[in-house]
N, C-alpha and C. Protein backbone atom coordinates (compact mmCIF):
# COMPACT_ATOMS: atom_id res chain seq x y z
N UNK A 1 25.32 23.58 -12.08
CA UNK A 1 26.65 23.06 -11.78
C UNK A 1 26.56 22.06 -10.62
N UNK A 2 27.13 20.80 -10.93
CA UNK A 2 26.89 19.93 -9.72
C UNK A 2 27.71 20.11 -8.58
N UNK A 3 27.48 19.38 -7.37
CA UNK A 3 28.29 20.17 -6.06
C UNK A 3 29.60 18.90 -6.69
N UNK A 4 30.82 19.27 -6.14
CA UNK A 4 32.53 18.79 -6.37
C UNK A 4 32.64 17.77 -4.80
N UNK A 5 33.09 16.99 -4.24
CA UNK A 5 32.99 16.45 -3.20
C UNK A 5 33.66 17.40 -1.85
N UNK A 6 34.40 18.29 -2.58
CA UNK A 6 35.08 18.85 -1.48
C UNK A 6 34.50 20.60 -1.22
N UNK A 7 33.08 20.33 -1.87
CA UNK A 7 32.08 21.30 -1.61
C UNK A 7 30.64 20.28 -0.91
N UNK A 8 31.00 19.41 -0.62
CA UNK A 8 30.22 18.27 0.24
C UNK A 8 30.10 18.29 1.66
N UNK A 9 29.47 18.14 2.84
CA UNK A 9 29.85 18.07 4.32
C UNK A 9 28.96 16.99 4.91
N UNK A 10 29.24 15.94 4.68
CA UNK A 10 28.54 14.52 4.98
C UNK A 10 27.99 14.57 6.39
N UNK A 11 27.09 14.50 6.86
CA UNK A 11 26.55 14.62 8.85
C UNK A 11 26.09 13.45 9.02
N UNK A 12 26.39 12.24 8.43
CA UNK A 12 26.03 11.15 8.82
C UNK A 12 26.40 10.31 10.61
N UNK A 13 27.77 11.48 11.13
CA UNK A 13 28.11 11.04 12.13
C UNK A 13 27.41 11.75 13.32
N UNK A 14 26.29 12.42 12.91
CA UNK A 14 25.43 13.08 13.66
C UNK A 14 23.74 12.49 13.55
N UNK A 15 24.27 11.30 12.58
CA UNK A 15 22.43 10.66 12.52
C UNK A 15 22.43 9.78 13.38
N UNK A 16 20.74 9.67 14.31
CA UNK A 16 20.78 8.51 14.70
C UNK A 16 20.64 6.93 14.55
N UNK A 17 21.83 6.54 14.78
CA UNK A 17 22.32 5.45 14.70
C UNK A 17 21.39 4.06 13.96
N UNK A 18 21.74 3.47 12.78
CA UNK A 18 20.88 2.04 12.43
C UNK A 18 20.30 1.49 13.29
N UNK A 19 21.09 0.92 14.59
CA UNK A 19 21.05 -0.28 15.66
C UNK A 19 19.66 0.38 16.46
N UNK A 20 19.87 1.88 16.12
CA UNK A 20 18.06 2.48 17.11
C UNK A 20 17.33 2.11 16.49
N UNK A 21 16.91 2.28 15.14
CA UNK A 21 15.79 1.97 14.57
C UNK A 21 15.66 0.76 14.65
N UNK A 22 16.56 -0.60 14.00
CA UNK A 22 16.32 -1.65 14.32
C UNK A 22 15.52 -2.15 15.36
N UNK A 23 16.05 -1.81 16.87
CA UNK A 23 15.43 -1.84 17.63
C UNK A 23 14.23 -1.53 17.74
N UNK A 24 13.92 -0.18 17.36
CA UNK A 24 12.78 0.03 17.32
C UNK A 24 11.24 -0.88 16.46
N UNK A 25 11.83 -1.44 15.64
CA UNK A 25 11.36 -2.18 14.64
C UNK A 25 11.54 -3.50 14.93
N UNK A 26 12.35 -4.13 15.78
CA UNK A 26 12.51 -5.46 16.17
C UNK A 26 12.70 -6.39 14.44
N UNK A 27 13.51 -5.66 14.01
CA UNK A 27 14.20 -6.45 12.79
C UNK A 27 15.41 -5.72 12.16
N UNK A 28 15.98 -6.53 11.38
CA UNK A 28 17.29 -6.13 10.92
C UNK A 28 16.92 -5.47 9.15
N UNK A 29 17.61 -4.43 9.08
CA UNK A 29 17.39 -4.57 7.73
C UNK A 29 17.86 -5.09 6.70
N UNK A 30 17.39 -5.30 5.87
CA UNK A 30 17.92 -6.38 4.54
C UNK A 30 17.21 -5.95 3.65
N UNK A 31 17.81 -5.89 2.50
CA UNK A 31 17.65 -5.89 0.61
C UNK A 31 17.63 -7.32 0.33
N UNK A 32 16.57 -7.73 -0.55
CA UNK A 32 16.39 -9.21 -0.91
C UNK A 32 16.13 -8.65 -2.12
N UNK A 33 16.92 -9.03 -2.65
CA UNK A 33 16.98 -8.54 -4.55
C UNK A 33 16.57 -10.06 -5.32
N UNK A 34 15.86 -10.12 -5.99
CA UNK A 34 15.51 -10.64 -7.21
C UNK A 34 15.53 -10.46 -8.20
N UNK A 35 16.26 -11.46 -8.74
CA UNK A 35 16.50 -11.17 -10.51
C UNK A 35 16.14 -12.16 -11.26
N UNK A 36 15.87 -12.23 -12.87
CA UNK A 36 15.50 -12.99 -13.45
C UNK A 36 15.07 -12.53 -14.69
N UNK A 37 14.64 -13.20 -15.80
CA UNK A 37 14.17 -13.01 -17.03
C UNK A 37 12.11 -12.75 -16.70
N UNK A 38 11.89 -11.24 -17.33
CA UNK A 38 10.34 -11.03 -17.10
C UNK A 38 9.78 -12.35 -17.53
N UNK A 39 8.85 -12.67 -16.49
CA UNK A 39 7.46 -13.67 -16.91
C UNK A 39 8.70 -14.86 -15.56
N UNK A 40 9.37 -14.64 -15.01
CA UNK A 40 9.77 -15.80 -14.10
C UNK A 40 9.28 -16.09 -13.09
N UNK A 41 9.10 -15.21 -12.52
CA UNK A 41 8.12 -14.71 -11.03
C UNK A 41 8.40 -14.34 -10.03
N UNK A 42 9.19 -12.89 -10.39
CA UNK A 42 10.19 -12.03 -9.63
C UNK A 42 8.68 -11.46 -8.93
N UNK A 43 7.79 -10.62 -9.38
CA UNK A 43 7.00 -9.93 -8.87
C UNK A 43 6.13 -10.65 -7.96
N UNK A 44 5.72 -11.75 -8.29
CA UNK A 44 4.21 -12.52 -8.16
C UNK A 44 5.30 -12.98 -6.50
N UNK A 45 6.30 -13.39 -6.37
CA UNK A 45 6.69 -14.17 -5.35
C UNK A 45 7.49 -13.05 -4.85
N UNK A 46 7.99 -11.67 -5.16
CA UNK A 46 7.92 -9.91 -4.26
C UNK A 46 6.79 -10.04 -4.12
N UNK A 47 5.72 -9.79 -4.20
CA UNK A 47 4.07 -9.24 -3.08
C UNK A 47 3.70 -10.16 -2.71
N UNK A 48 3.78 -11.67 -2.55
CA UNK A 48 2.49 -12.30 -1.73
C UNK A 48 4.56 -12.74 -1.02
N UNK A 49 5.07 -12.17 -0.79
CA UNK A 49 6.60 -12.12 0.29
C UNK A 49 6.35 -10.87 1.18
N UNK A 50 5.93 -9.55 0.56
CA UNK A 50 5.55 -8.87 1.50
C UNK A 50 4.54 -8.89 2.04
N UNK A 51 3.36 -9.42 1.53
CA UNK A 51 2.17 -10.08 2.55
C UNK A 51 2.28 -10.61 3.73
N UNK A 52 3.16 -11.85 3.54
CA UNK A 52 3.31 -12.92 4.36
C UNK A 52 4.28 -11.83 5.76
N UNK A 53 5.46 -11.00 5.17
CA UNK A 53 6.04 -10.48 6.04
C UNK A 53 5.10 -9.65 7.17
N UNK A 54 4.58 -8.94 6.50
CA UNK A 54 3.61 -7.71 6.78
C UNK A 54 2.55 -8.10 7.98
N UNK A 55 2.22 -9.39 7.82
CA UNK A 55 1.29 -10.16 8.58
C UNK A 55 2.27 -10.52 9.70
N UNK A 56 3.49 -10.55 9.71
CA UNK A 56 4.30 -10.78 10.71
C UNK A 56 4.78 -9.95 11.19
N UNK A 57 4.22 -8.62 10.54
CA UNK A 57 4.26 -7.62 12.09
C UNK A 57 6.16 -7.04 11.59
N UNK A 58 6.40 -7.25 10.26
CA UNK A 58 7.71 -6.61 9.50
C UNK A 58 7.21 -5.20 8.80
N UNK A 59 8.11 -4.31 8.81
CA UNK A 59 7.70 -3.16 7.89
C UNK A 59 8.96 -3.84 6.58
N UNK A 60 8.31 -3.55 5.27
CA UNK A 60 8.77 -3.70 4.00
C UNK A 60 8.51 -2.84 3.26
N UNK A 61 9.28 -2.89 2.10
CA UNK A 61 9.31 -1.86 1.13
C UNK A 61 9.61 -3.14 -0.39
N UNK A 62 8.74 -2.58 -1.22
CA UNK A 62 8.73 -3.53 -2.80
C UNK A 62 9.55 -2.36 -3.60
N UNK A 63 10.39 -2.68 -3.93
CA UNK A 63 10.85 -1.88 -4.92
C UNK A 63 10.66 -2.80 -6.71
N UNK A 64 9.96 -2.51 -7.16
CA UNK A 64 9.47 -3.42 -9.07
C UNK A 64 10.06 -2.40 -9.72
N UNK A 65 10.54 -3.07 -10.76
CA UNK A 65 11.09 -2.48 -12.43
C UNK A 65 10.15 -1.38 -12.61
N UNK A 66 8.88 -2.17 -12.99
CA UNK A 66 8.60 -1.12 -13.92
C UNK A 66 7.91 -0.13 -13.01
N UNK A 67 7.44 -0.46 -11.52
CA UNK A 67 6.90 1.07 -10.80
C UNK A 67 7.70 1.89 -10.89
N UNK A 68 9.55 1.72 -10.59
CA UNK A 68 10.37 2.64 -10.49
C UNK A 68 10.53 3.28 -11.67
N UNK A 69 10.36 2.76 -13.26
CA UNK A 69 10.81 3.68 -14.29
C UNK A 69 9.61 4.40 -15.00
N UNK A 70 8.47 4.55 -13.69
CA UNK A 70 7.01 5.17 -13.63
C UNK A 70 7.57 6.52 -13.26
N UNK A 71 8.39 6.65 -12.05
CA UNK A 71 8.88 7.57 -10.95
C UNK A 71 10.54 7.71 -11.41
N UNK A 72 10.94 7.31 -10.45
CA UNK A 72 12.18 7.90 -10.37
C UNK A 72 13.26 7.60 -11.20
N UNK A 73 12.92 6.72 -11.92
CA UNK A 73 14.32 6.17 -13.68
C UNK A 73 13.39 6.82 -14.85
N UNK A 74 12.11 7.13 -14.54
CA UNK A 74 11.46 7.25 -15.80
C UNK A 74 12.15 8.16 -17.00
N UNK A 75 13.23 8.66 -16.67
CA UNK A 75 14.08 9.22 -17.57
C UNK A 75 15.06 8.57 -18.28
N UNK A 76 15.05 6.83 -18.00
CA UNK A 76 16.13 6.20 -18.32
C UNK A 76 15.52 5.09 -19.36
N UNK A 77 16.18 4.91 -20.45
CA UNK A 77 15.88 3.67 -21.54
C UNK A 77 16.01 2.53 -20.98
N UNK A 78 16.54 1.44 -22.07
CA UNK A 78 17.22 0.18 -21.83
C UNK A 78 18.59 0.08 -22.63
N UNK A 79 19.13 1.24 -23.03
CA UNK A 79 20.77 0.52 -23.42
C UNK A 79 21.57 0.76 -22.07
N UNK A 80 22.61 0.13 -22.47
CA UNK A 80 23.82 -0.62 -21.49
C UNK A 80 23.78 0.50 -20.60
N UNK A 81 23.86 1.83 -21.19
CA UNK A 81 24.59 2.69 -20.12
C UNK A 81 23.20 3.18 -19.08
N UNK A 82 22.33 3.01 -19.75
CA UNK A 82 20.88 3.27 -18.50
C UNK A 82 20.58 2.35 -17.77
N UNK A 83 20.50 1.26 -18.30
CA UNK A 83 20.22 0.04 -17.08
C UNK A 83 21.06 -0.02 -15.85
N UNK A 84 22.54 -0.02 -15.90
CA UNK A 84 23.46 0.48 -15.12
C UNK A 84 23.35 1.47 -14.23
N UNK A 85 22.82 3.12 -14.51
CA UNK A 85 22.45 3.97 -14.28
C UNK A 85 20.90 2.96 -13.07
N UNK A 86 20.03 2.15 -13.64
CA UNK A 86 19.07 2.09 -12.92
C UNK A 86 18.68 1.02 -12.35
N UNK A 87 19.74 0.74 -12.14
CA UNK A 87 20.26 -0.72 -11.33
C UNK A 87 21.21 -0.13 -9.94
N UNK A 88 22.32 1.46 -10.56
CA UNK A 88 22.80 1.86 -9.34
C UNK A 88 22.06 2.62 -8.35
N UNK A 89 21.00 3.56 -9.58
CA UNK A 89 19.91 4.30 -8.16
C UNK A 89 19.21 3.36 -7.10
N UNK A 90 18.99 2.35 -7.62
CA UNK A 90 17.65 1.81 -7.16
C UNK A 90 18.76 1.31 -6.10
N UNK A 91 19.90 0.41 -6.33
CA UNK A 91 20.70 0.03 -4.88
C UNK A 91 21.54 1.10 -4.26
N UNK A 92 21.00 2.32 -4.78
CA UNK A 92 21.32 3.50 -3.60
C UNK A 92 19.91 3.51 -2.44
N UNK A 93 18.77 3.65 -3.61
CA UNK A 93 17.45 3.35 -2.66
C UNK A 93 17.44 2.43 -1.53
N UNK A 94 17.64 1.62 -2.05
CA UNK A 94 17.51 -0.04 -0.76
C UNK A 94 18.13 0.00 -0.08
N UNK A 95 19.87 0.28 -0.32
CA UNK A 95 20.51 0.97 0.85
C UNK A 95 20.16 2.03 1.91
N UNK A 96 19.48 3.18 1.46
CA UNK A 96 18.37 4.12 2.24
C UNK A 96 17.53 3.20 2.91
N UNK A 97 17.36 2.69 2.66
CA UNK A 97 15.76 1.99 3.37
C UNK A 97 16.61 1.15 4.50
N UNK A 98 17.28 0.12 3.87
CA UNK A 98 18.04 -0.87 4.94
C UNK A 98 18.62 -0.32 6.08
N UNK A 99 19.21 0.97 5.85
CA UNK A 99 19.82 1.90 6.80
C UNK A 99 18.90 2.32 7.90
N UNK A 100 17.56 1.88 7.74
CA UNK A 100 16.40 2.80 8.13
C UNK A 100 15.76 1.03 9.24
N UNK A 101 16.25 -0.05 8.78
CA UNK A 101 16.13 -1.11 9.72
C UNK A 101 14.77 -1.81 8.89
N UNK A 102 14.07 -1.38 7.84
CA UNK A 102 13.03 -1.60 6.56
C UNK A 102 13.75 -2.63 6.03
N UNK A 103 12.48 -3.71 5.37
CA UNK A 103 13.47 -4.74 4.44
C UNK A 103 12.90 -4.31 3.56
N UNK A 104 13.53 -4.53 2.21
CA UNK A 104 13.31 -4.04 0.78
C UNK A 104 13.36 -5.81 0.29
N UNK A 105 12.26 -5.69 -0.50
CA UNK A 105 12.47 -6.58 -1.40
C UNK A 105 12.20 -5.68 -2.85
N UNK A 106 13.50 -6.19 -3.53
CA UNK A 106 13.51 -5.63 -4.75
C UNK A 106 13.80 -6.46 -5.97
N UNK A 107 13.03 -6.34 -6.98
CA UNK A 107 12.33 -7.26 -8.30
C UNK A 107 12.79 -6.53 -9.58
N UNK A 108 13.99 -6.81 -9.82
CA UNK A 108 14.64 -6.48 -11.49
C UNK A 108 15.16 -7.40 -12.17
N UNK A 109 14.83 -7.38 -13.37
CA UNK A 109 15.58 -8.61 -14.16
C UNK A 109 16.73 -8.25 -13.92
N UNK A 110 17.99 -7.12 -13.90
CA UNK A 110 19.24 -7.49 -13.50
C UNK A 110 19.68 -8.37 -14.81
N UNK A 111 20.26 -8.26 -15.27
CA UNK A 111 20.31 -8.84 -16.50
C UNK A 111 21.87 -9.96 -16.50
N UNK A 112 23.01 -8.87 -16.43
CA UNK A 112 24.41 -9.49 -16.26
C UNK A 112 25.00 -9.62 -15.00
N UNK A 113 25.87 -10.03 -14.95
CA UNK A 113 26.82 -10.43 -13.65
C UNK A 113 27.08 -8.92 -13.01
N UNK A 114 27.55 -8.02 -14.24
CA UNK A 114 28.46 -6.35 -13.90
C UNK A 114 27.61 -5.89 -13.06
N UNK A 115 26.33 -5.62 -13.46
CA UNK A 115 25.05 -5.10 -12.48
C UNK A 115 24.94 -5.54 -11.42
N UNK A 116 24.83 -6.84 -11.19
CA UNK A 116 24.54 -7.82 -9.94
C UNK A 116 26.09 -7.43 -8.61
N UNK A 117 26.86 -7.27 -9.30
CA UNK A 117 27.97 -6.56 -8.53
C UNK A 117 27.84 -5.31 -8.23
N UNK A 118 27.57 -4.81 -8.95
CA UNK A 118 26.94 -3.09 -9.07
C UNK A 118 26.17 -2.96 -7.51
N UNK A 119 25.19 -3.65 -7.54
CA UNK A 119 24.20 -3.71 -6.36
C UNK A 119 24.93 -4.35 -5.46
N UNK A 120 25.56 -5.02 -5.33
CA UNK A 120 26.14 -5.86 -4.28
C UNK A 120 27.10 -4.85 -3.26
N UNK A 121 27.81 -4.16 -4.00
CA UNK A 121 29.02 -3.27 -3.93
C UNK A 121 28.54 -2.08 -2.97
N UNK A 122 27.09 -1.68 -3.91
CA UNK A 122 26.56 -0.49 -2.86
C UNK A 122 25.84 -0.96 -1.71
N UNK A 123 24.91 -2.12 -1.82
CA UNK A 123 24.10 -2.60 -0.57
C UNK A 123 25.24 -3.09 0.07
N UNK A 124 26.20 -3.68 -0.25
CA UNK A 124 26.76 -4.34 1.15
C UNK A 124 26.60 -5.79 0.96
N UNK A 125 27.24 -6.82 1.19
CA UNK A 125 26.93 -8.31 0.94
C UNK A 125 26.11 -8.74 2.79
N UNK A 126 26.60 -7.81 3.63
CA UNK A 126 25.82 -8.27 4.70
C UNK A 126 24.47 -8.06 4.79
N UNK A 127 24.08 -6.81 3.84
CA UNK A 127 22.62 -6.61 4.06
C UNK A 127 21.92 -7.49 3.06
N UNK A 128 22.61 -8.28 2.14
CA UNK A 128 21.73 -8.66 0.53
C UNK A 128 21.65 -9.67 0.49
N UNK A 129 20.59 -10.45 0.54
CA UNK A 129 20.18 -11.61 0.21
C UNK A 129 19.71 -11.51 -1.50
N UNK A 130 20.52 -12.59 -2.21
CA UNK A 130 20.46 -12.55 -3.85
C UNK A 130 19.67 -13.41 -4.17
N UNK A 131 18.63 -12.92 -4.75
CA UNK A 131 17.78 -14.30 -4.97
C UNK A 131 17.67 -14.21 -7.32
N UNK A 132 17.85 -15.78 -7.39
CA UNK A 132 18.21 -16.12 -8.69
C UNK A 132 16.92 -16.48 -8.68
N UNK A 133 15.51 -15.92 -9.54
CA UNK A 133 13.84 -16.68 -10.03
C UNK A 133 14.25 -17.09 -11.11
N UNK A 134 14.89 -18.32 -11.09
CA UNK A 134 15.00 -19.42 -12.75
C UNK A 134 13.99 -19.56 -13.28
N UNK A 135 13.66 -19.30 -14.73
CA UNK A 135 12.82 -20.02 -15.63
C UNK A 135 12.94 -19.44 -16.83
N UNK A 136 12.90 -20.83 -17.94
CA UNK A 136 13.59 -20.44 -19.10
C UNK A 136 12.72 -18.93 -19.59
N UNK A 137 13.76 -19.00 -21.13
CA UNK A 137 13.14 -18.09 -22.27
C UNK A 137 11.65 -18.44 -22.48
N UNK A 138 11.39 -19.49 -22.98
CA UNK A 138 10.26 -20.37 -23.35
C UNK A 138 9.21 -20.77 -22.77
N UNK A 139 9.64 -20.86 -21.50
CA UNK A 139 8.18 -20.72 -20.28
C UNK A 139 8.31 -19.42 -20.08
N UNK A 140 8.99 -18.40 -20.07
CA UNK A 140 8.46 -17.53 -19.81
C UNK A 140 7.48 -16.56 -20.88
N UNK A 141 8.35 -16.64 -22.06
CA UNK A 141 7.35 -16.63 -23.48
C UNK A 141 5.71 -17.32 -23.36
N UNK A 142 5.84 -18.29 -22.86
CA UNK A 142 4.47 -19.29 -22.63
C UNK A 142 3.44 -18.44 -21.44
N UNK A 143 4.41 -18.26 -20.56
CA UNK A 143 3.72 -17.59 -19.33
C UNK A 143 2.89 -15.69 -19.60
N UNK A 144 3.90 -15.40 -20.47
CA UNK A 144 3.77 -14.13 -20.80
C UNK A 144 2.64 -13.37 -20.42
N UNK A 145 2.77 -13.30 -18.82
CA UNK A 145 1.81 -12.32 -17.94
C UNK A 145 1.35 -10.68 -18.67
N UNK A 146 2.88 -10.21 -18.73
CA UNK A 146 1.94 -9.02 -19.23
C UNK A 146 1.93 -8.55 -20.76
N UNK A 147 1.89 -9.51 -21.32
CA UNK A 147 1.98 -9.55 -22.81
C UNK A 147 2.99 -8.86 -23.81
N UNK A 148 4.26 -8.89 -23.07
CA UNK A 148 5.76 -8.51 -23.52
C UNK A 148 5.72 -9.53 -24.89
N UNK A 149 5.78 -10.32 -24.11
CA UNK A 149 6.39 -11.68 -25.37
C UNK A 149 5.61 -11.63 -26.64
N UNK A 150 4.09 -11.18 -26.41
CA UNK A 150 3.77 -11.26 -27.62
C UNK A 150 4.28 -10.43 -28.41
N UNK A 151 4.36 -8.94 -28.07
CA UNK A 151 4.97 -7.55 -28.98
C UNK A 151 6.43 -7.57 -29.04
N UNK A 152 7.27 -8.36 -28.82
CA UNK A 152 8.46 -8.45 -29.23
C UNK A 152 8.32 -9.30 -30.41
N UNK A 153 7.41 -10.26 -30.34
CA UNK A 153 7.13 -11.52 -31.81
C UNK A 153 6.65 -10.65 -32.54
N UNK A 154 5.42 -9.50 -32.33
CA UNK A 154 5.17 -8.61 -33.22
C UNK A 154 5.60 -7.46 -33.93
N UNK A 155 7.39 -7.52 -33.14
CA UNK A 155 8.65 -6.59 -33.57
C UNK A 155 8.07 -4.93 -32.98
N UNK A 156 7.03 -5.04 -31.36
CA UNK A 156 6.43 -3.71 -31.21
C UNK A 156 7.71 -3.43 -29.90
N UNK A 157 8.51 -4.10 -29.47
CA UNK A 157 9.33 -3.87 -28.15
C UNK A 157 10.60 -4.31 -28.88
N UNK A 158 11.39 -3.80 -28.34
CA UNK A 158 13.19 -3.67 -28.94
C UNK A 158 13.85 -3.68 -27.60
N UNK A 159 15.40 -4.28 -27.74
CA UNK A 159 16.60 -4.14 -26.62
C UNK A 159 15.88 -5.37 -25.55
N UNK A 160 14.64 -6.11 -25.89
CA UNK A 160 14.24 -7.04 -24.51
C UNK A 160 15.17 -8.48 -24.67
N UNK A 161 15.59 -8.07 -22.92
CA UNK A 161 16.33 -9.09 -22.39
C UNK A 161 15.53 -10.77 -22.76
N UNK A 162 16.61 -11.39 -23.17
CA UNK A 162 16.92 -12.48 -23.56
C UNK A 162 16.58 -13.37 -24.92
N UNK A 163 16.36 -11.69 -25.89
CA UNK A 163 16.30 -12.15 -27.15
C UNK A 163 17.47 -11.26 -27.82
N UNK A 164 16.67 -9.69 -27.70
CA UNK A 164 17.56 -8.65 -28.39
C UNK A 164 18.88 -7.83 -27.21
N UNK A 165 18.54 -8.36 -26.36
CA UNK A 165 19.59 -7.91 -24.93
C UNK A 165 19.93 -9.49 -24.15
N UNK A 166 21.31 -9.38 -23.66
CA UNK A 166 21.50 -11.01 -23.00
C UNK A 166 20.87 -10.95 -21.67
N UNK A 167 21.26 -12.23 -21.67
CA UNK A 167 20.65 -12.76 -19.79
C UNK A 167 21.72 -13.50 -19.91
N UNK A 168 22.72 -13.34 -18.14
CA UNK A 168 23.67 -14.21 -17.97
C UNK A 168 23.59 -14.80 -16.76
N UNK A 169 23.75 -16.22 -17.12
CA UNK A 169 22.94 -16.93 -15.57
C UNK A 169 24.22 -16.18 -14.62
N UNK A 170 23.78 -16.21 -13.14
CA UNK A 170 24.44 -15.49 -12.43
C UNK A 170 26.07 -16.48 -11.76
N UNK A 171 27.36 -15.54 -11.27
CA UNK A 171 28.66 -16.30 -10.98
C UNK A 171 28.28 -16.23 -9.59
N UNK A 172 27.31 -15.49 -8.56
CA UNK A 172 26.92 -16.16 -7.57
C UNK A 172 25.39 -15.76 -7.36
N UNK A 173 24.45 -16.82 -6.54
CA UNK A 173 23.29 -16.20 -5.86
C UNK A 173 23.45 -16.96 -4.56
N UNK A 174 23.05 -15.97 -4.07
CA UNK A 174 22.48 -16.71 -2.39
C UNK A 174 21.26 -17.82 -2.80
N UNK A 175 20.40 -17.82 -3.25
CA UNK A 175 19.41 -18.27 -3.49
C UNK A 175 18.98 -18.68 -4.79
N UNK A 176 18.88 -19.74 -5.05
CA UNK A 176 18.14 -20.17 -6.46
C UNK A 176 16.82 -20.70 -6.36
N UNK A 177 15.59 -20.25 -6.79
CA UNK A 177 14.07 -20.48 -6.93
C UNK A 177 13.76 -20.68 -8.36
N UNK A 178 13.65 -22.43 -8.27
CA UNK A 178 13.40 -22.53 -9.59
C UNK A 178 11.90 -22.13 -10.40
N UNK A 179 11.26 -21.71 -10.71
CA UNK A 179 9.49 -21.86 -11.23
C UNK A 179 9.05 -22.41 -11.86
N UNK A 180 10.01 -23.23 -12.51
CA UNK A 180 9.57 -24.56 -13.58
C UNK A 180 9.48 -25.89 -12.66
N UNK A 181 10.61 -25.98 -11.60
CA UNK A 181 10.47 -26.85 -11.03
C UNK A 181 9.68 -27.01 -9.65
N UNK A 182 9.27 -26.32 -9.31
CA UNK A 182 8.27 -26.25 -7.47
C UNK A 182 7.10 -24.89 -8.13
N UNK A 183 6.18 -25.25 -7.58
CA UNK A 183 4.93 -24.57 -7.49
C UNK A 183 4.92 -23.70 -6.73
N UNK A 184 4.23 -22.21 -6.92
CA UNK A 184 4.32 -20.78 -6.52
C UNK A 184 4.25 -21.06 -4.74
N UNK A 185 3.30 -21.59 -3.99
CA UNK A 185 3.58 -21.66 -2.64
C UNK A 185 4.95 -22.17 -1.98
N UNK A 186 5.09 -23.64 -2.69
CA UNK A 186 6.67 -23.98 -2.66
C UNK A 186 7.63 -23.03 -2.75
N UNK A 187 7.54 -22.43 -3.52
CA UNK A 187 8.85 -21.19 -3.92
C UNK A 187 8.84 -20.44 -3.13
N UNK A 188 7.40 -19.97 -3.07
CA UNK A 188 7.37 -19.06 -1.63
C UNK A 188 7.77 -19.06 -0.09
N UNK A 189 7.80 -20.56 -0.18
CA UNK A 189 8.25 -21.12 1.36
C UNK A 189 9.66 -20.72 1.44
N UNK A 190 9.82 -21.48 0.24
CA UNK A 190 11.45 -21.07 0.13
C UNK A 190 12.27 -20.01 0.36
N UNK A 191 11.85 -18.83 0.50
CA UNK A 191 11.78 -17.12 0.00
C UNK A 191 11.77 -16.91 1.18
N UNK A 192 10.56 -17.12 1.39
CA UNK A 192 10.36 -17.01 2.80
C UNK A 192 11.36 -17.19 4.34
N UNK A 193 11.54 -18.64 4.21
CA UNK A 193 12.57 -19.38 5.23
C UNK A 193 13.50 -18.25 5.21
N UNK A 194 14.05 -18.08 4.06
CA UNK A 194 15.43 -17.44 3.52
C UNK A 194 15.42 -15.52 4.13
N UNK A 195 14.35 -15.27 3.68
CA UNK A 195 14.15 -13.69 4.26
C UNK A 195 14.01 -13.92 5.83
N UNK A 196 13.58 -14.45 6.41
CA UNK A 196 13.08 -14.74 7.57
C UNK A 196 14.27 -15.18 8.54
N UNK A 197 15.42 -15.52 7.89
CA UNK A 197 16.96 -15.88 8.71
C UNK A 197 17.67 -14.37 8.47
N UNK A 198 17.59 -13.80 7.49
CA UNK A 198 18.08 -12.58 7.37
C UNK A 198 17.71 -11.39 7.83
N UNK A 199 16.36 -11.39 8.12
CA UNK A 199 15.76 -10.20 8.94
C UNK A 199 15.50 -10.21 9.99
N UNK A 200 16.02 -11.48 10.75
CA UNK A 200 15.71 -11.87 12.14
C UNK A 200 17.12 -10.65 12.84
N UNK A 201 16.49 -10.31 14.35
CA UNK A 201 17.38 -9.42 15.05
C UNK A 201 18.55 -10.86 15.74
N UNK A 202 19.94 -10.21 15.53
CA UNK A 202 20.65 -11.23 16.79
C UNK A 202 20.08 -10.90 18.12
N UNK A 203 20.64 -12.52 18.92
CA UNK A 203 20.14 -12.38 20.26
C UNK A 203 20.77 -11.50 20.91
């Protein structure tokens, strides 16, 4: 039987405080979410972002698609009502972490607008930097890192976004990184600059 809210006793007003850890950490926390169609270069430009951070003396956290539905979604499909489901845990996660003065960068295709609000709603728009990794259907088909694209042509994968499931370009991002148009270091600069104004402590 699950607990009812008013069998709940929240002690959050007894934790110590965000602004300590921050401090302690000499950074702010932030969720830098990435979304995009697989093969864009949500992942490849998440880890060499926490590199670059990491070397700067930032604690981070990668949250990827498919590590999380290894662990903690691994109970969840891909129709409408699970993706939802694992789009809200995961921005319950990042919220945990951000709370903790940790930046999360987190790497999901995110598919529609509803989701992208979904996450927005629970992280907070002050903690979330939205980052849009553009690149078509067709380069990414071309690119096809981990060989998705081919087993959907071979009818071996079902429900994949942006053939048999939609992709809707997004009604806002903080950030647009194109990958067709600027080269992986370029993009990265870009990412970079951008995380690097958001995780900075005020004076």
């Amino acid at each position: 039987m699950s607990a009812t809210p008013e069998h709940l006793y929240p002690t959050f007003d007894r934790m110590l405080p965000r602004a300590a850890k921050e401090a302690m950490l000499g950074q702010s926390g932030a969720v830098i979410w990435m979304y995009g169609l697989s093969g864009s270069g949500k992942s490849t430009l998440a880890h060499r972002l926490e590199r670059v951070l990491h070397d700067e003396g930032r604690l981070v956290k990668v949250l990827d698609g498919d590590n999380v539905r290894t662990g903690l979604n691994k109970n969840l499909g891909f129709s409408d009502e699970d993706r939802l489901e694992n789009i809200r845990r995961v921005a319950e996660v990042a919220k945990l972490f951000a709370d903790c003065g940790i930046v999360v960068i987190a790497s999901f295709i995110t598919p529609n607008n509803e989701l992208r609000r979904l996450a927005r709603d629970i992280i907070g728009g002050g903690d979330l930097l939205e980052v849009y990794v553009k690149a078509s259907f067709e380069t990414c088909a071309a690119r096809d890192p981990k060989g998705l694209y081919a087993k959907v042509k071979a009818g071996e994968v079902k429900q994949f976004t942006g053939r048999d499931s939609g992709f809707e370009e997004p009604d806002h991002a903080d950030l647009v990184i194109d990958t067709e148009a600027a080269d992986e270091d370029a993009c990265l600069a870009t990412l970079h600059a951008a995380a690097a104004a958001k995780i900075r402590l005020p004076r």
